[in-house]
PDB file of N, CA and C in Angstrom:
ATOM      1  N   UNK A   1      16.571  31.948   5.142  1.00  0.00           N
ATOM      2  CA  UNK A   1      15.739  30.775   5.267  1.00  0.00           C
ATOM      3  C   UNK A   1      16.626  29.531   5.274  1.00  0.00           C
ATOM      4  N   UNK A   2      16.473  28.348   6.301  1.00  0.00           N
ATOM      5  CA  UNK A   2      16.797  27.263   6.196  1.00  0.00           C
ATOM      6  C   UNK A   2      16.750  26.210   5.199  1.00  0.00           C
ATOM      7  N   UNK A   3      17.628  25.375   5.347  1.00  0.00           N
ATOM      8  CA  UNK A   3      17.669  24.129   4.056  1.00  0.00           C
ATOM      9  C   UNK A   3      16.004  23.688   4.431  1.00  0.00           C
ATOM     10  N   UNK A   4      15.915  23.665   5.703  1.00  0.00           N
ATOM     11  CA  UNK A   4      14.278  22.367   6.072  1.00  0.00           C
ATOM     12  C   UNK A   4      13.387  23.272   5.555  1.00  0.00           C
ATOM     13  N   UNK A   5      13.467  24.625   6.314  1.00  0.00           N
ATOM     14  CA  UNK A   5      12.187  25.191   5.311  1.00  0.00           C
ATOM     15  C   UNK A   5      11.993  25.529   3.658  1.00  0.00           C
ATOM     16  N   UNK A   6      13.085  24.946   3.257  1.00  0.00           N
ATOM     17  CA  UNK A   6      12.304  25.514   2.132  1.00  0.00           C
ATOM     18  C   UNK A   6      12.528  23.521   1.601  1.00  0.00           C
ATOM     19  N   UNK A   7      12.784  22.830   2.673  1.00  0.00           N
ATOM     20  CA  UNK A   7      12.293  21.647   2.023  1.00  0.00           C
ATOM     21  C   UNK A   7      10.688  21.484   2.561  1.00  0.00           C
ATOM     22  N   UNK A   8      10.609  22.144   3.982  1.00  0.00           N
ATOM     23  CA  UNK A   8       9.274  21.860   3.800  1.00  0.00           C
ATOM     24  C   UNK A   8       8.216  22.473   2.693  1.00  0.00           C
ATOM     25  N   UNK A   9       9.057  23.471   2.670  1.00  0.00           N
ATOM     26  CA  UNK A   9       7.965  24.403   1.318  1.00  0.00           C
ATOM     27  C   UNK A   9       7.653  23.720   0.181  1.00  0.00           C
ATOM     28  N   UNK A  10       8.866  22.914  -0.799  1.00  0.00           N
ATOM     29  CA  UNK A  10       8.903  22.100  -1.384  1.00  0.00           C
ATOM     30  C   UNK A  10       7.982  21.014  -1.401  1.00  0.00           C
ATOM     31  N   UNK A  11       8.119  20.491  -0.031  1.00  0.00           N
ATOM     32  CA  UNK A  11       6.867  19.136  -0.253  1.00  0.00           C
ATOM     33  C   UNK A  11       5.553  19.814  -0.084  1.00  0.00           C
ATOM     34  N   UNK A  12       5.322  21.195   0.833  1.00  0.00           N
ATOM     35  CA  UNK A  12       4.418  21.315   0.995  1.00  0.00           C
ATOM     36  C   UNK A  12       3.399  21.557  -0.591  1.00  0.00           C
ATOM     37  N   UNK A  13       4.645  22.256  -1.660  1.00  0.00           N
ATOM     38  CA  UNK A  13       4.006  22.783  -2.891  1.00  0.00           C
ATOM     39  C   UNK A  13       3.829  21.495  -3.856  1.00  0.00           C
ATOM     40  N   UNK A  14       4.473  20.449  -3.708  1.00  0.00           N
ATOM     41  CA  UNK A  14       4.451  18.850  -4.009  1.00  0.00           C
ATOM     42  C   UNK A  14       3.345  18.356  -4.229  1.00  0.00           C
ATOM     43  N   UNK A  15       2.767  18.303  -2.838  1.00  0.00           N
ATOM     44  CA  UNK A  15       1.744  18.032  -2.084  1.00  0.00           C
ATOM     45  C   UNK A  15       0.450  18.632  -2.716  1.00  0.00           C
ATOM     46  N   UNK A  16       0.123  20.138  -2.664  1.00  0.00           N
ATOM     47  CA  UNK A  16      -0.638  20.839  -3.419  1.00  0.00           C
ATOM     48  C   UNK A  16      -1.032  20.248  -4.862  1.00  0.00           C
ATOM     49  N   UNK A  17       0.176  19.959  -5.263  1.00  0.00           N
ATOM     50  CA  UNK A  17       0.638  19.993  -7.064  1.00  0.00           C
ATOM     51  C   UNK A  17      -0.273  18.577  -7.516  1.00  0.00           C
ATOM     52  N   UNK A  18       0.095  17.590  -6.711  1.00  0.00           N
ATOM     53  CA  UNK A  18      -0.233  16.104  -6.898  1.00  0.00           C
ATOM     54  C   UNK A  18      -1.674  15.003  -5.716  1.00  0.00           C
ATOM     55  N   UNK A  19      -2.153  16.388  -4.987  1.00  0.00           N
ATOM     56  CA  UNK A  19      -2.645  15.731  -4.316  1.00  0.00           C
ATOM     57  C   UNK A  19      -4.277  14.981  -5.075  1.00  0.00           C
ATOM     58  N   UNK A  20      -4.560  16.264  -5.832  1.00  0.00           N
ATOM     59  CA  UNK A  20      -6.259  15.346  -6.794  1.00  0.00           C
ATOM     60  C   UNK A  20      -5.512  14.037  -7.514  1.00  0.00           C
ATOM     61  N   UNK A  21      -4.052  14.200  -8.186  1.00  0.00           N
ATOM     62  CA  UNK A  21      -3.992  13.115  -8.536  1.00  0.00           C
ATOM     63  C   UNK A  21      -3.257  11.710  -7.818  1.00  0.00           C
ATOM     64  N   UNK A  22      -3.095  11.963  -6.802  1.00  0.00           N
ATOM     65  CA  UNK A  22      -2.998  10.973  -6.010  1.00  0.00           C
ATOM     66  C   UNK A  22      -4.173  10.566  -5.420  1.00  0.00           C
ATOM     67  N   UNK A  23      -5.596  11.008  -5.202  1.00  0.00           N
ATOM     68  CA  UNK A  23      -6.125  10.582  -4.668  1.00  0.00           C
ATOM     69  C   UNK A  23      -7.057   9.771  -6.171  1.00  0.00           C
ATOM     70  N   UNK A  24      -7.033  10.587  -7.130  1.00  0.00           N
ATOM     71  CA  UNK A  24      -7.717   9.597  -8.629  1.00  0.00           C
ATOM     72  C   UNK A  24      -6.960   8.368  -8.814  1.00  0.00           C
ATOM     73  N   UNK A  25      -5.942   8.426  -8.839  1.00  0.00           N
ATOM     74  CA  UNK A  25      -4.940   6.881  -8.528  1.00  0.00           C
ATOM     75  C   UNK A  25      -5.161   6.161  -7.473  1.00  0.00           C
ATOM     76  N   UNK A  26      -5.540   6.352  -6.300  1.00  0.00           N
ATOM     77  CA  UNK A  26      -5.950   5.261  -4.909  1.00  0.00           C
ATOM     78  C   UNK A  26      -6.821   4.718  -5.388  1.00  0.00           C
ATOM     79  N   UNK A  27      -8.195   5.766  -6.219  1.00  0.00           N
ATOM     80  CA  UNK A  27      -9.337   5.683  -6.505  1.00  0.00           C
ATOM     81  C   UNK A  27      -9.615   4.176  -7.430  1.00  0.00           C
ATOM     82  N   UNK A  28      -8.856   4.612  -8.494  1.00  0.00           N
ATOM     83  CA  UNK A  28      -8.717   3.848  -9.400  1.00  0.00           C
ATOM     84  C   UNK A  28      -8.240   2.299  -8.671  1.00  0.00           C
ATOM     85  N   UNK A  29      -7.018   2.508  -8.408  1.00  0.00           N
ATOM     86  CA  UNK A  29      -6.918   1.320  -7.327  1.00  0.00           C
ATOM     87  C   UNK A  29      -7.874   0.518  -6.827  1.00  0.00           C
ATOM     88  N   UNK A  30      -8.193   1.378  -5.827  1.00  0.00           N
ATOM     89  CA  UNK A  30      -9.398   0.317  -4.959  1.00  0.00           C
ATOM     90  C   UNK A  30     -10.600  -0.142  -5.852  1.00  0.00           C
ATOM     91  N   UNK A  31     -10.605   0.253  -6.856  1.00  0.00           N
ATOM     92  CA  UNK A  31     -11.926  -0.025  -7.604  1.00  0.00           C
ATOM     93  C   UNK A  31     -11.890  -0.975  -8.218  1.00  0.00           C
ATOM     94  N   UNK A  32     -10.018  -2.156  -8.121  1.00  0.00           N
ATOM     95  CA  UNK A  32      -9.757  -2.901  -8.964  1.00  0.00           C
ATOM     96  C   UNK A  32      -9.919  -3.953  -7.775  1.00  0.00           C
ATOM     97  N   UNK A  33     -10.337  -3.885  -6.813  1.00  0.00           N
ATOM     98  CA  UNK A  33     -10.256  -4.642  -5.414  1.00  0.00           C
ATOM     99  C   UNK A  33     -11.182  -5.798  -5.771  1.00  0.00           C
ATOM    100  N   UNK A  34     -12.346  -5.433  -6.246  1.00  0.00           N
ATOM    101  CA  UNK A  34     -13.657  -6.154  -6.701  1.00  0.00           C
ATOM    102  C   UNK A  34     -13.777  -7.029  -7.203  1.00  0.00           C
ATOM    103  N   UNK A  35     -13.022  -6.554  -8.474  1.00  0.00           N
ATOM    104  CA  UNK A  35     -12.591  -7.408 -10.024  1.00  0.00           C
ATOM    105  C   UNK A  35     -11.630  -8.544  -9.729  1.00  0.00           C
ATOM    106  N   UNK A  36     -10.675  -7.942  -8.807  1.00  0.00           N
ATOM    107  CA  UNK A  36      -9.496  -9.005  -8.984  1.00  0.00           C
ATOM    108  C   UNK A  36      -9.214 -10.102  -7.495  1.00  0.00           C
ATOM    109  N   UNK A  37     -10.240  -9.348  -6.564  1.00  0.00           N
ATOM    110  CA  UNK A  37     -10.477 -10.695  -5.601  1.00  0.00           C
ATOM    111  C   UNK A  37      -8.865 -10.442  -4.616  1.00  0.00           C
ATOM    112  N   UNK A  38      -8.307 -11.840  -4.198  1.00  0.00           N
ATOM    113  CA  UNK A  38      -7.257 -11.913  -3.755  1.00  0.00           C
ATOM    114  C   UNK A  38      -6.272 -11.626  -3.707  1.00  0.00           C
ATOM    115  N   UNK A  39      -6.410 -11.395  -5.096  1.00  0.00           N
ATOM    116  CA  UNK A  39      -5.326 -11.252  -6.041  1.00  0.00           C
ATOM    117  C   UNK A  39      -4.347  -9.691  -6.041  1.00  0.00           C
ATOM    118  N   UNK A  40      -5.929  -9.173  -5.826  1.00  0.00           N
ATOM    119  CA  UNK A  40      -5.451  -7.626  -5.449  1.00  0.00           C
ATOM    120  C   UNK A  40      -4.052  -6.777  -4.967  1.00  0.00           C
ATOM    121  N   UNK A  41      -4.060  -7.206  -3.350  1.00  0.00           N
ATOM    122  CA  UNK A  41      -3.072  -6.907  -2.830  1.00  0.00           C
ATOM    123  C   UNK A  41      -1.713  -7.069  -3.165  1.00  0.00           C
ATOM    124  N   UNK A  42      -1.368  -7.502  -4.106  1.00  0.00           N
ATOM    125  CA  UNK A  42       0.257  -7.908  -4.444  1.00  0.00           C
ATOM    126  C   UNK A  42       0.107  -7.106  -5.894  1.00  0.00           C
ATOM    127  N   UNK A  43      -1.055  -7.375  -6.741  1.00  0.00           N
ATOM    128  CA  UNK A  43      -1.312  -6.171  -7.860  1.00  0.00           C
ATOM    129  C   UNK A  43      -0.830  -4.677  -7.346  1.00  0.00           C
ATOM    130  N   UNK A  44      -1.623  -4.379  -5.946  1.00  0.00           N
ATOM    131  CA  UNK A  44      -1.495  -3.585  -5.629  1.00  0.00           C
ATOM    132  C   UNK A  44      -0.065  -2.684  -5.228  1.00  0.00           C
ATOM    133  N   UNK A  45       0.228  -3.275  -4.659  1.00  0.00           N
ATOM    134  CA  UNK A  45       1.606  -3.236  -4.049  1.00  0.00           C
ATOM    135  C   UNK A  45       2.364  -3.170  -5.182  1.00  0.00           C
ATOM    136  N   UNK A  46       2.845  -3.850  -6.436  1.00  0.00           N
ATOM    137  CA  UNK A  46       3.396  -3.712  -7.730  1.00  0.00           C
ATOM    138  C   UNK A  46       2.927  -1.662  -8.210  1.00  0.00           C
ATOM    139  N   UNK A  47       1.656  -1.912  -8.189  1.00  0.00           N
ATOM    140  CA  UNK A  47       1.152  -1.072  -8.858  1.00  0.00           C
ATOM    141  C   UNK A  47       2.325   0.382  -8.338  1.00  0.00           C
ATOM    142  N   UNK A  48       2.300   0.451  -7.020  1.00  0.00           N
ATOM    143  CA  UNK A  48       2.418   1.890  -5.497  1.00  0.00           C
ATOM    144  C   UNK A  48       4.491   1.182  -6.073  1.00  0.00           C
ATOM    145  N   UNK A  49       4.883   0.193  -6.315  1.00  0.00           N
ATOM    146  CA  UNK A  49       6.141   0.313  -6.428  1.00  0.00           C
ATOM    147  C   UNK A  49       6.655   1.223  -7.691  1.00  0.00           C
ATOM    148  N   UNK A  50       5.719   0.908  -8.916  1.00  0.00           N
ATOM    149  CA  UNK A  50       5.990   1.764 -10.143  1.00  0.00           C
ATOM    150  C   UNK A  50       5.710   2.966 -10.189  1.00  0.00           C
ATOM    151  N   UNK A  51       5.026   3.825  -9.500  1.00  0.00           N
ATOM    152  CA  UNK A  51       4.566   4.872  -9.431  1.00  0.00           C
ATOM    153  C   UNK A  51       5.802   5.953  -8.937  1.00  0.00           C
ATOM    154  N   UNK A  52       6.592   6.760  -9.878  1.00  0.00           N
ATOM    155  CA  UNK A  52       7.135   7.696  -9.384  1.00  0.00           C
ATOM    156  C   UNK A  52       6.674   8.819  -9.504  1.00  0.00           C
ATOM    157  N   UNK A  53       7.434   9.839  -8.699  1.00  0.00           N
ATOM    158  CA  UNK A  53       8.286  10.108  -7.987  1.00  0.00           C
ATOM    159  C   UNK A  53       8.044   9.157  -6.432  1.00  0.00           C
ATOM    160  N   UNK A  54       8.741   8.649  -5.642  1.00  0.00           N
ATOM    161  CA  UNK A  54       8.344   7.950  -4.633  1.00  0.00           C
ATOM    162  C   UNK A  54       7.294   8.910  -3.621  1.00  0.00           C
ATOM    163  N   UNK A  55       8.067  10.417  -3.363  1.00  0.00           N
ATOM    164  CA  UNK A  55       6.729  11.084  -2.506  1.00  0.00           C
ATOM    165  C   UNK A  55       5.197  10.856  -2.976  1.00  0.00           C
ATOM    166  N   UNK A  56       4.790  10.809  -4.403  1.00  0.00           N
ATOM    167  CA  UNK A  56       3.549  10.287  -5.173  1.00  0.00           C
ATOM    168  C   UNK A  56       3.255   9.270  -4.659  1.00  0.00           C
ATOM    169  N   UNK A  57       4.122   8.182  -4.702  1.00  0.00           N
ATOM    170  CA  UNK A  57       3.956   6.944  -4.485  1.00  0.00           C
ATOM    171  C   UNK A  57       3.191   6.701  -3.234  1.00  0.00           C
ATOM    172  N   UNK A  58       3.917   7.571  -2.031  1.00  0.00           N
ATOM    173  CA  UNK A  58       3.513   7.780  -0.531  1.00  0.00           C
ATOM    174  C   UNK A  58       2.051   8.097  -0.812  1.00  0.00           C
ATOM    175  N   UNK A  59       2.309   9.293  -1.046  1.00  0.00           N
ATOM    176  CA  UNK A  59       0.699  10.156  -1.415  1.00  0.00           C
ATOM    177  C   UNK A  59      -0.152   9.245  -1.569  1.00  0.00           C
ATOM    178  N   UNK A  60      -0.287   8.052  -2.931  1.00  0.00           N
ATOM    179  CA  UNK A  60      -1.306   7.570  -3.511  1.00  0.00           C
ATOM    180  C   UNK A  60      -0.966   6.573  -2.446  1.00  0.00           C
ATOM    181  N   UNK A  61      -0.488   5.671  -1.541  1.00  0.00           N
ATOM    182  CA  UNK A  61      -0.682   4.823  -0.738  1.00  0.00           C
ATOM    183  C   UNK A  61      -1.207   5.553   0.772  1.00  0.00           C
ATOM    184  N   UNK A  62      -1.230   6.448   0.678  1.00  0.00           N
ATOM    185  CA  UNK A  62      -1.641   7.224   1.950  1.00  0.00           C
ATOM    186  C   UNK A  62      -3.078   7.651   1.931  1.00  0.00           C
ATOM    187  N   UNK A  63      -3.448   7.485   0.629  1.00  0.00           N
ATOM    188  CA  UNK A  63      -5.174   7.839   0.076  1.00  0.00           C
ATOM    189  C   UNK A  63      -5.272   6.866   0.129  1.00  0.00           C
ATOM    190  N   UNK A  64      -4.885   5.384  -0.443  1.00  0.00           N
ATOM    191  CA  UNK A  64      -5.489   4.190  -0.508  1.00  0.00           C
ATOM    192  C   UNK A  64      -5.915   3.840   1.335  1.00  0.00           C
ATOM    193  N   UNK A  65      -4.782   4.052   1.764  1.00  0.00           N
ATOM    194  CA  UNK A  65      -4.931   3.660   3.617  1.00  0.00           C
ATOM    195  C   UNK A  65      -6.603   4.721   3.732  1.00  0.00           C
ATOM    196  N   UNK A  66      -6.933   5.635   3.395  1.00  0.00           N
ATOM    197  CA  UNK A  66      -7.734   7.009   4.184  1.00  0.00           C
ATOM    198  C   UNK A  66      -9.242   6.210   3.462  1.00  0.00           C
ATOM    199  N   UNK A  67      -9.113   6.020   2.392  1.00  0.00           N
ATOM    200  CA  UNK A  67     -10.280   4.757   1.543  1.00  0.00           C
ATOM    201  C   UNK A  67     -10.421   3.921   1.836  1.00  0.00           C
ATOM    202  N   UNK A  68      -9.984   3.167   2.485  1.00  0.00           N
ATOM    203  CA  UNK A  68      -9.939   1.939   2.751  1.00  0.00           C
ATOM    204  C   UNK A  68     -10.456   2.017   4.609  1.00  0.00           C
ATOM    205  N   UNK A  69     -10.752   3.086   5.426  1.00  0.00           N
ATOM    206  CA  UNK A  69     -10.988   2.724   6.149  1.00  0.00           C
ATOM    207  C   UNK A  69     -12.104   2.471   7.216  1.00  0.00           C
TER     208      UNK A  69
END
Protein backbone atom coordinates (compact mmCIF):
# COMPACT_ATOMS: atom_id res chain seq x y z
CA UNK A 1 0.00 0.00 0.00
CA UNK A 2 0.99 3.56 -0.80
CA UNK A 3 2.02 6.57 1.44
CA UNK A 4 -1.50 8.44 -0.23
CA UNK A 5 -3.54 5.57 0.52
CA UNK A 6 -3.20 5.07 3.66
CA UNK A 7 -3.20 8.92 3.99
CA UNK A 8 -6.33 8.80 2.42
CA UNK A 9 -7.47 6.12 4.84
CA UNK A 10 -6.34 8.27 7.59
CA UNK A 11 -8.44 11.29 6.78
CA UNK A 12 -10.98 9.18 5.58
CA UNK A 13 -11.12 7.49 9.40
CA UNK A 14 -10.59 11.36 10.70
CA UNK A 15 -13.42 12.27 9.02
CA UNK A 16 -15.71 9.39 10.36
CA UNK A 17 -14.18 10.03 13.95
CA UNK A 18 -15.05 13.92 14.07
CA UNK A 19 -17.64 14.43 11.69
CA UNK A 20 -21.07 14.67 14.43
CA UNK A 21 -18.68 16.81 16.13
CA UNK A 22 -17.87 19.09 13.66
CA UNK A 23 -21.08 19.55 12.57
CA UNK A 24 -22.39 20.30 16.68
CA UNK A 25 -19.62 23.03 16.54
CA UNK A 26 -20.88 24.85 13.10
CA UNK A 27 -24.15 24.33 14.90
CA UNK A 28 -23.32 26.00 17.84
CA UNK A 29 -21.67 28.64 15.80
CA UNK A 30 -24.31 29.77 13.67
CA UNK A 31 -26.65 29.96 16.50
CA UNK A 32 -24.38 32.76 17.86
CA UNK A 33 -25.13 34.69 14.46
CA UNK A 34 -28.43 36.12 16.07
CA UNK A 35 -27.13 37.19 19.37
CA UNK A 36 -24.11 38.85 18.21
CA UNK A 37 -25.33 40.73 15.00
CA UNK A 38 -22.24 42.06 13.01
CA UNK A 39 -20.16 41.27 15.11
CA UNK A 40 -20.33 37.68 14.32
CA UNK A 41 -18.14 37.12 11.51
CA UNK A 42 -14.70 38.04 12.94
CA UNK A 43 -16.03 36.11 16.35
CA UNK A 44 -16.37 33.65 14.00
CA UNK A 45 -13.39 33.40 12.19
CA UNK A 46 -11.35 33.67 15.75
CA UNK A 47 -13.51 30.97 16.89
CA UNK A 48 -12.49 28.20 13.28
CA UNK A 49 -8.71 29.73 14.04
CA UNK A 50 -8.60 28.07 17.66
CA UNK A 51 -10.07 25.01 16.88
CA UNK A 52 -7.52 22.20 16.49
CA UNK A 53 -6.47 19.87 14.89
CA UNK A 54 -6.65 22.21 11.66
CA UNK A 55 -8.41 19.20 9.48
CA UNK A 56 -11.40 19.84 12.41
CA UNK A 57 -11.03 23.22 11.88
CA UNK A 58 -11.75 22.60 7.93
CA UNK A 59 -14.50 20.17 8.87
CA UNK A 60 -16.35 22.63 11.25
CA UNK A 61 -15.92 25.53 8.60
CA UNK A 62 -17.07 23.28 5.85
CA UNK A 63 -20.46 22.55 7.93
CA UNK A 64 -20.73 26.16 8.74
CA UNK A 65 -20.46 26.93 4.62
CA UNK A 66 -23.30 23.61 4.07
CA UNK A 67 -25.66 25.70 7.01
CA UNK A 68 -25.40 28.58 5.94
CA UNK A 69 -26.68 27.99 2.58
Amino acid sequence: MSDDSLSAQGRAEFHRQFESQAQAHAERLLAQRAVMGSAWLSWVARQLYEITPAPLAAMVRRELQRLNR
